[in-house]
PDB file of N, CA and C in Angstrom:
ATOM      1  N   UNK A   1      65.619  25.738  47.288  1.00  0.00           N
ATOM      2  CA  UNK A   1      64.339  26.252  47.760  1.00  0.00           C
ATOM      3  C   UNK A   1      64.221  27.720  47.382  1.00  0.00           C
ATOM      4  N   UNK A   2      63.059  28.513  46.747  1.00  0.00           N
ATOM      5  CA  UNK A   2      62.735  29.488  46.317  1.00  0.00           C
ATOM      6  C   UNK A   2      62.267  30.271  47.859  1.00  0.00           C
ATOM      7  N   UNK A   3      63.198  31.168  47.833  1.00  0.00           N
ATOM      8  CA  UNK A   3      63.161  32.059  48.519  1.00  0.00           C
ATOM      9  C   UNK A   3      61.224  33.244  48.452  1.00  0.00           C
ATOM     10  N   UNK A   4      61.061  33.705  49.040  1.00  0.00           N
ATOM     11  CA  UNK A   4      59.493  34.177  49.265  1.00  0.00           C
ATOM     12  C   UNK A   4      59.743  35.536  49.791  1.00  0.00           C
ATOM     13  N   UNK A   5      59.223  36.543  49.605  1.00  0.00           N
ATOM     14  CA  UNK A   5      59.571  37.752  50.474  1.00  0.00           C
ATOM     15  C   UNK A   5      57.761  37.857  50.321  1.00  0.00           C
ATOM     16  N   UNK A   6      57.243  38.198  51.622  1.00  0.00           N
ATOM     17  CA  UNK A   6      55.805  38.409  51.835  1.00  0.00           C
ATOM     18  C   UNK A   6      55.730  39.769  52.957  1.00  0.00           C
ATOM     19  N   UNK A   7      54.943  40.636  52.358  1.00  0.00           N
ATOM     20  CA  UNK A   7      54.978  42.264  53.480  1.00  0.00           C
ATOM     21  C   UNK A   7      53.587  41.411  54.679  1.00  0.00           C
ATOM     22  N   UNK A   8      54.738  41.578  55.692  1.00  0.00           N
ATOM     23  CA  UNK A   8      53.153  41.519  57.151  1.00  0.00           C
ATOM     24  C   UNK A   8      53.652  42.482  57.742  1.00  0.00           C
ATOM     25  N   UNK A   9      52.080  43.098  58.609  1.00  0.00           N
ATOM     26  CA  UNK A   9      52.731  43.968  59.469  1.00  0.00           C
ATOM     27  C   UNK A   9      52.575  43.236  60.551  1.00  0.00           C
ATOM     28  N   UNK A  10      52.917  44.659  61.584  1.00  0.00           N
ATOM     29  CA  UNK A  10      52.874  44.269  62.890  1.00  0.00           C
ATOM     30  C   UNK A  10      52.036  43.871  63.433  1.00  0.00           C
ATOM     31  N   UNK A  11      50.637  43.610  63.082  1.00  0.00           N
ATOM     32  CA  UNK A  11      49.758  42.936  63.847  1.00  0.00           C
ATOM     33  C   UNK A  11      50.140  41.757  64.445  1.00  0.00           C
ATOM     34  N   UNK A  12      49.269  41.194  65.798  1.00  0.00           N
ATOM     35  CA  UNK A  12      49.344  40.308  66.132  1.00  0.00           C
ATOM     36  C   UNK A  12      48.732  38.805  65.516  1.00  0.00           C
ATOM     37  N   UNK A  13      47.794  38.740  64.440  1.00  0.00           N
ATOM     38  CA  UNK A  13      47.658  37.759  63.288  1.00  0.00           C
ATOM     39  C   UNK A  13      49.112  37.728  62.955  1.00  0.00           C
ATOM     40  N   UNK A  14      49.565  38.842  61.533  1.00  0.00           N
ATOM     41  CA  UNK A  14      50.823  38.156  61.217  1.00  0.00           C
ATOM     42  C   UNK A  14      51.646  38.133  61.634  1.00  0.00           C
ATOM     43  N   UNK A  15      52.118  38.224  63.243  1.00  0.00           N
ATOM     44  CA  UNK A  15      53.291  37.738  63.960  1.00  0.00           C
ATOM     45  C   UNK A  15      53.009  36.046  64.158  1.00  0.00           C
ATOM     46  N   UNK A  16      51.736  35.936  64.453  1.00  0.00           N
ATOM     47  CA  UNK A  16      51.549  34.817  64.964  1.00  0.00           C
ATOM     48  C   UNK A  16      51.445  33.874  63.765  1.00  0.00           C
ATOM     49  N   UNK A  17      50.828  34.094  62.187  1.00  0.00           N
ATOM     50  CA  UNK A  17      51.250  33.031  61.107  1.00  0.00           C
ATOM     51  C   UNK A  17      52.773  33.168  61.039  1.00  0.00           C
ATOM     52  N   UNK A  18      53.637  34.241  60.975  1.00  0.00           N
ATOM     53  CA  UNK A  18      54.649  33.921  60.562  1.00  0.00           C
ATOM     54  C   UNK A  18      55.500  33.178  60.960  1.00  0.00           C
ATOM     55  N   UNK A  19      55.373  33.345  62.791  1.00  0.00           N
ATOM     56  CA  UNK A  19      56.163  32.283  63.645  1.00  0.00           C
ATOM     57  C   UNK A  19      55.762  30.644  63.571  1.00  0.00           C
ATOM     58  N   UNK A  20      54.583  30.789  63.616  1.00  0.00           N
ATOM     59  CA  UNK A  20      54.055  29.066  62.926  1.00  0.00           C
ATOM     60  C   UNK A  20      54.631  28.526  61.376  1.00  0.00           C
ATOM     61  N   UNK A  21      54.651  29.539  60.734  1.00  0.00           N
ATOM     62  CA  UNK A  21      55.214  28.781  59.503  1.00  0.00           C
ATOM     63  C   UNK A  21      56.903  28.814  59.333  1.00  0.00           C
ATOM     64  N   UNK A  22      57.415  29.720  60.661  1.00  0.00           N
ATOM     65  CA  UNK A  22      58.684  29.624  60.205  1.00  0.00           C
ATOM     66  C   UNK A  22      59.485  28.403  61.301  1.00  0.00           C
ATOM     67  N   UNK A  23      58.630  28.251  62.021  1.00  0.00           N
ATOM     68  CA  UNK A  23      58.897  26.659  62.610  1.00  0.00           C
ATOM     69  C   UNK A  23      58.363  25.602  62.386  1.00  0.00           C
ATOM     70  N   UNK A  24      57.936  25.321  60.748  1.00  0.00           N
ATOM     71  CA  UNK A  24      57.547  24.502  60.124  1.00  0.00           C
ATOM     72  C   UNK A  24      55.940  23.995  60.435  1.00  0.00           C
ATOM     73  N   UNK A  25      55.060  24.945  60.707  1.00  0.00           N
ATOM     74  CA  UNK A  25      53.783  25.184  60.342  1.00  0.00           C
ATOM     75  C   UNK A  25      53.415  25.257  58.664  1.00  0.00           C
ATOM     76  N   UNK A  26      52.300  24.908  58.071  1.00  0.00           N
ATOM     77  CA  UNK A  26      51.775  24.264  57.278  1.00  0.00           C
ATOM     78  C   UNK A  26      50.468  25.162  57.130  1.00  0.00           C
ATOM     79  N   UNK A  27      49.928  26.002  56.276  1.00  0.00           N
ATOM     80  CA  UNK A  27      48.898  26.288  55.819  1.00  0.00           C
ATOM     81  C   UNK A  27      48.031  25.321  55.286  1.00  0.00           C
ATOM     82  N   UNK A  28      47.021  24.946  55.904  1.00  0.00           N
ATOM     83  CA  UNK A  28      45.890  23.928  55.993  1.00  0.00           C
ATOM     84  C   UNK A  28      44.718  23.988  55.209  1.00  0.00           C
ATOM     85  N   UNK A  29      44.113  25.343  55.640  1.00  0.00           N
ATOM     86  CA  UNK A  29      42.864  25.804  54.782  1.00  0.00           C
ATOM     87  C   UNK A  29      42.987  27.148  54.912  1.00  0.00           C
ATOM     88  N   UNK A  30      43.117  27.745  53.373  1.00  0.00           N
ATOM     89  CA  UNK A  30      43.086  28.623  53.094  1.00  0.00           C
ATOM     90  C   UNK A  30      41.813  29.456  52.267  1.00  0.00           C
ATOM     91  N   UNK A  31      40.661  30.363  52.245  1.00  0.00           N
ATOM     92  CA  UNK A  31      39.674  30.287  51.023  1.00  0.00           C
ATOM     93  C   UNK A  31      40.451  31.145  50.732  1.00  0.00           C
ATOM     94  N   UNK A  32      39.853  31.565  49.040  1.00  0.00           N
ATOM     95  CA  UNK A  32      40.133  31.308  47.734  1.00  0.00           C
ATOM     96  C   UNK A  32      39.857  33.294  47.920  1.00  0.00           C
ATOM     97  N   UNK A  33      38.810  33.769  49.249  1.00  0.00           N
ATOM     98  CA  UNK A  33      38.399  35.047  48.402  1.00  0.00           C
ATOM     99  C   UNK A  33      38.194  35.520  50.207  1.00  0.00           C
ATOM    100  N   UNK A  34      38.320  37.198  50.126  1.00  0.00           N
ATOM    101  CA  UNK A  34      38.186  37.607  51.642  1.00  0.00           C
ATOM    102  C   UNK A  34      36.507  37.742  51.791  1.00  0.00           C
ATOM    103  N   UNK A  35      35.903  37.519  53.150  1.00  0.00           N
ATOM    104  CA  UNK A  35      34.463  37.471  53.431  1.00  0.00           C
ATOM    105  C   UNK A  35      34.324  38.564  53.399  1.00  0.00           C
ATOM    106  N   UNK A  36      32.990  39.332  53.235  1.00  0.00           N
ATOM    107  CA  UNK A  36      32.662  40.716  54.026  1.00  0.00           C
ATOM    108  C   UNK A  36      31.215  40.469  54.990  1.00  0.00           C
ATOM    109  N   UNK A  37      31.653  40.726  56.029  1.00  0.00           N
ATOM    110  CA  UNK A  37      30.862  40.635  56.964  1.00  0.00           C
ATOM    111  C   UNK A  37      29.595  41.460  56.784  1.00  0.00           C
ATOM    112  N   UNK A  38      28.429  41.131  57.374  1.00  0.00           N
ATOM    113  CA  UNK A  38      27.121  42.039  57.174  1.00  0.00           C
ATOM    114  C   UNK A  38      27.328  43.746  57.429  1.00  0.00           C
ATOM    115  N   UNK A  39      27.996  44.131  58.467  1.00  0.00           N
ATOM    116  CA  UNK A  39      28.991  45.216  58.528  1.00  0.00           C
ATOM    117  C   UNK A  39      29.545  46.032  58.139  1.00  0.00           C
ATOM    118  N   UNK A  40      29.901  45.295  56.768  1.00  0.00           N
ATOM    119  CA  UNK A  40      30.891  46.053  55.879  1.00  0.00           C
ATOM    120  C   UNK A  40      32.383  45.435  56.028  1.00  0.00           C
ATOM    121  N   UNK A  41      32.649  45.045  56.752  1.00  0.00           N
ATOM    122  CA  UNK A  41      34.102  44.837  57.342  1.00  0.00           C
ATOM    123  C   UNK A  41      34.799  43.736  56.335  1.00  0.00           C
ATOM    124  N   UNK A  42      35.881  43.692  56.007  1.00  0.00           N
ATOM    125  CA  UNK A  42      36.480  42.897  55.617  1.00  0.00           C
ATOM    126  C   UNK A  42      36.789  41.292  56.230  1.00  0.00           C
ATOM    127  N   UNK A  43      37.186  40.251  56.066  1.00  0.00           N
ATOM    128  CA  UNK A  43      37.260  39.204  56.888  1.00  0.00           C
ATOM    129  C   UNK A  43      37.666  38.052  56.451  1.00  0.00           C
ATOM    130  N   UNK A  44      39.039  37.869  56.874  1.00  0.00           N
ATOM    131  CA  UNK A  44      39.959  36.194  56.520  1.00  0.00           C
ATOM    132  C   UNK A  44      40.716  35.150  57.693  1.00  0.00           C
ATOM    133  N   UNK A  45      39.846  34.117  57.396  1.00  0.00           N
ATOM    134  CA  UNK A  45      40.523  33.596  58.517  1.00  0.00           C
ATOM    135  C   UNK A  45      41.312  31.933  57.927  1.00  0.00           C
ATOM    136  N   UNK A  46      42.230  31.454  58.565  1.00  0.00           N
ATOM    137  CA  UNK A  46      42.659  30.552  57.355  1.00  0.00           C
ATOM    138  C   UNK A  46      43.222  29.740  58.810  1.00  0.00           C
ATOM    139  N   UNK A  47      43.341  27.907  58.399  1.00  0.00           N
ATOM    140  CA  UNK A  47      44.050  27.476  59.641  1.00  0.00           C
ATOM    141  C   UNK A  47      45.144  27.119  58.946  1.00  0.00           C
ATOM    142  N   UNK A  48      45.771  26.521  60.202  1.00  0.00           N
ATOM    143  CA  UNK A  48      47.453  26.656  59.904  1.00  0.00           C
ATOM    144  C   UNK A  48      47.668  25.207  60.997  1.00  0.00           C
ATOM    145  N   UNK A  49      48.427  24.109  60.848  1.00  0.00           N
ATOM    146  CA  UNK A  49      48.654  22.815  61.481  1.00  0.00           C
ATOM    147  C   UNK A  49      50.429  23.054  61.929  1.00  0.00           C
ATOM    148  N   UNK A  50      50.657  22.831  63.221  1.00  0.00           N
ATOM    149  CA  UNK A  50      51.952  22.409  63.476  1.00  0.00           C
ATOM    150  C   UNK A  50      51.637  21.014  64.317  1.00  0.00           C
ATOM    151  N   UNK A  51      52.825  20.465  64.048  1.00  0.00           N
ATOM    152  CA  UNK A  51      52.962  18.898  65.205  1.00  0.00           C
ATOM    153  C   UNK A  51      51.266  18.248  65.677  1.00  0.00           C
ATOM    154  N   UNK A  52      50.673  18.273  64.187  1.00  0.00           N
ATOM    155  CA  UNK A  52      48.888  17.977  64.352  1.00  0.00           C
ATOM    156  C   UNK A  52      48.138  18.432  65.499  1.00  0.00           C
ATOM    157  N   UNK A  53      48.356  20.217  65.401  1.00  0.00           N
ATOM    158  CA  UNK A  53      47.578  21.123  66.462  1.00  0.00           C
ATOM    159  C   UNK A  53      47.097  21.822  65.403  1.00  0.00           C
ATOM    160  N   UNK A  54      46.046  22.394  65.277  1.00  0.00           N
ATOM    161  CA  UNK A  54      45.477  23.502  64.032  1.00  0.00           C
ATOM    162  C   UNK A  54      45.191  24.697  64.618  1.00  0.00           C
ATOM    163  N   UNK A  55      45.686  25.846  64.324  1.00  0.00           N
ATOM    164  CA  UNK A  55      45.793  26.867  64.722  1.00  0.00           C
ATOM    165  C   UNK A  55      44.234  27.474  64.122  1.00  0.00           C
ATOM    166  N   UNK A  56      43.709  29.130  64.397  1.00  0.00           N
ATOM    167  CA  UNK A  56      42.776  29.431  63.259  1.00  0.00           C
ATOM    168  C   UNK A  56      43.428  31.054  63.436  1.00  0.00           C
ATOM    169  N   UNK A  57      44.037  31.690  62.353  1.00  0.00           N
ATOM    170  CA  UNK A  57      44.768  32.599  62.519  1.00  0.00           C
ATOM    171  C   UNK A  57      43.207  33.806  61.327  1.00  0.00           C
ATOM    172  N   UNK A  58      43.304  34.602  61.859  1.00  0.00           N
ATOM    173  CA  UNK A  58      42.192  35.591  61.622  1.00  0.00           C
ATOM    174  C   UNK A  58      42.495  36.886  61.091  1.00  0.00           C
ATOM    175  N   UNK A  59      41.700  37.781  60.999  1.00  0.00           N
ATOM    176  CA  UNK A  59      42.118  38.977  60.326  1.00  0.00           C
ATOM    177  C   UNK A  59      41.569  39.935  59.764  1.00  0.00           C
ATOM    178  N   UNK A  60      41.399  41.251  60.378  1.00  0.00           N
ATOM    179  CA  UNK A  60      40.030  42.261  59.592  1.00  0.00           C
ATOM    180  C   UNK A  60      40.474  43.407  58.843  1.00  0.00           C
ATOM    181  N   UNK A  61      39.665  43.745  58.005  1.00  0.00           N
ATOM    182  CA  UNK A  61      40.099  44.866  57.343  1.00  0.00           C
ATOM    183  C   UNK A  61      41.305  44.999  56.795  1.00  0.00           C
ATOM    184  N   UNK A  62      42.473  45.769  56.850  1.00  0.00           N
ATOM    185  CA  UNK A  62      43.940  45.278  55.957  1.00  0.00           C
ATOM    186  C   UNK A  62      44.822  44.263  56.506  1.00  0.00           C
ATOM    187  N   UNK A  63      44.279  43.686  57.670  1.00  0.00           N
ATOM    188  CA  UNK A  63      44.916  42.505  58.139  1.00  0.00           C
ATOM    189  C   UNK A  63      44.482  41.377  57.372  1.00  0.00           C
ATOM    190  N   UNK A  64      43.370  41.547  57.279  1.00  0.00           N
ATOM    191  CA  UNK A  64      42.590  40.286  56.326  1.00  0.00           C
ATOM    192  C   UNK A  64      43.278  40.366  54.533  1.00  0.00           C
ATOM    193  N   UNK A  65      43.622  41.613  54.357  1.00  0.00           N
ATOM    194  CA  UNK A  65      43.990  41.928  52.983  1.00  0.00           C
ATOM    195  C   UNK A  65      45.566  40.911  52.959  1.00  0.00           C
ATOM    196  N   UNK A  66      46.235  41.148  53.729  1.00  0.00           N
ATOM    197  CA  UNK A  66      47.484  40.696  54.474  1.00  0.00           C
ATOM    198  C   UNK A  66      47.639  39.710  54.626  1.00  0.00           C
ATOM    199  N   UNK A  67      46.330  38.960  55.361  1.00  0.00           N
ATOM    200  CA  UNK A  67      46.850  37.555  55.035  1.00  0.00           C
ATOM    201  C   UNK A  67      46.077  36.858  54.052  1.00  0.00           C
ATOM    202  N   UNK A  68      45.495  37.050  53.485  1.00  0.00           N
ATOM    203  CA  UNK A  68      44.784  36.444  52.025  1.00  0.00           C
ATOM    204  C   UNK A  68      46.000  36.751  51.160  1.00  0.00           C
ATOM    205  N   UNK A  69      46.293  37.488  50.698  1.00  0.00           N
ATOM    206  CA  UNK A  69      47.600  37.683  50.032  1.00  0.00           C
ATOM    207  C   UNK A  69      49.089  36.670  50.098  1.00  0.00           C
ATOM    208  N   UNK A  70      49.234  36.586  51.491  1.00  0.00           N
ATOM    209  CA  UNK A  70      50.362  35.972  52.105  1.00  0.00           C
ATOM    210  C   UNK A  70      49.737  34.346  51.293  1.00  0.00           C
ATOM    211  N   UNK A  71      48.445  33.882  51.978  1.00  0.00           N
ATOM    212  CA  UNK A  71      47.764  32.542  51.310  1.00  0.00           C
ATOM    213  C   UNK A  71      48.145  32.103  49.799  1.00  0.00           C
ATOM    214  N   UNK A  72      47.756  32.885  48.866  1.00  0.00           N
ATOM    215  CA  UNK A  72      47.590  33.106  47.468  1.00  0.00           C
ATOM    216  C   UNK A  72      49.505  33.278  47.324  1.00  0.00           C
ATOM    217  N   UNK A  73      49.969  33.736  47.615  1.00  0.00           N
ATOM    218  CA  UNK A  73      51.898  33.804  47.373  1.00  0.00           C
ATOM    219  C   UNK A  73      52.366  32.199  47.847  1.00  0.00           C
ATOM    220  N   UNK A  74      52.022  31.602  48.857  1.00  0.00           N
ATOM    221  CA  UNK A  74      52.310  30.378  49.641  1.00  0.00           C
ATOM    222  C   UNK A  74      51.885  29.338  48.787  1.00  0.00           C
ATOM    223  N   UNK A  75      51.047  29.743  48.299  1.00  0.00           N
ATOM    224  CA  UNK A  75      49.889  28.354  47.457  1.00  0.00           C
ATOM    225  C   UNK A  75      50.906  28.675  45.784  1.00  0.00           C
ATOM    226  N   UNK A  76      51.312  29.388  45.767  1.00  0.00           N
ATOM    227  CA  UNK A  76      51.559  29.896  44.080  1.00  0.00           C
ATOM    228  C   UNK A  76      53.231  29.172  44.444  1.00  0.00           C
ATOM    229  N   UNK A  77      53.454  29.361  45.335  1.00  0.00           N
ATOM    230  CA  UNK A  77      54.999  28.846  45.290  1.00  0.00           C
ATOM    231  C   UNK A  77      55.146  27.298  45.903  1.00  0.00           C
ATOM    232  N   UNK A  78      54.085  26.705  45.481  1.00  0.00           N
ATOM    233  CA  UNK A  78      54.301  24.829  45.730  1.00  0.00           C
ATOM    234  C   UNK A  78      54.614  24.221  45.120  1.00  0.00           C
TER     235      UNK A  78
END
């Protein structure tokens, strides 16, 4: 198995994907590109399935950068 090194910070989004996928959580739906809200704001939200529960893990501004990134590394290494 190919090892993955992915930067999250401390937010509470990527604590919470990382612990789902490192107890065998499953990235579900991921899009392809980050939203921008009417706002201006950045915006990614992607679900994530453990033991057929679907999570919806979220994310603004460099959190959203963070986990769109993490998505696109996960999907590239299947």
């Amino acid at each position: 198995m190919k090892e993955i090194a992915i930067e999250l910070s401390d937010s509470l989004a990527s604590k919470q994907l990382l612990k789902i996928l490192s107890i065998g959580g499953k990235i579900t739906k991921a899009p392809s590109e980050i939203s921008i809200m009417l706002n201006g704001l950045r915006y990614y939200s992607m679900e994530v399935t453990l033991n057929n529960e679907f999570y919806n893990i979220q994310g603004f501004e460099e959190e959203a950068v963070i986990l769109h990134k993490t998505a696109v590394i996960l999907h590239a290494a299947k």
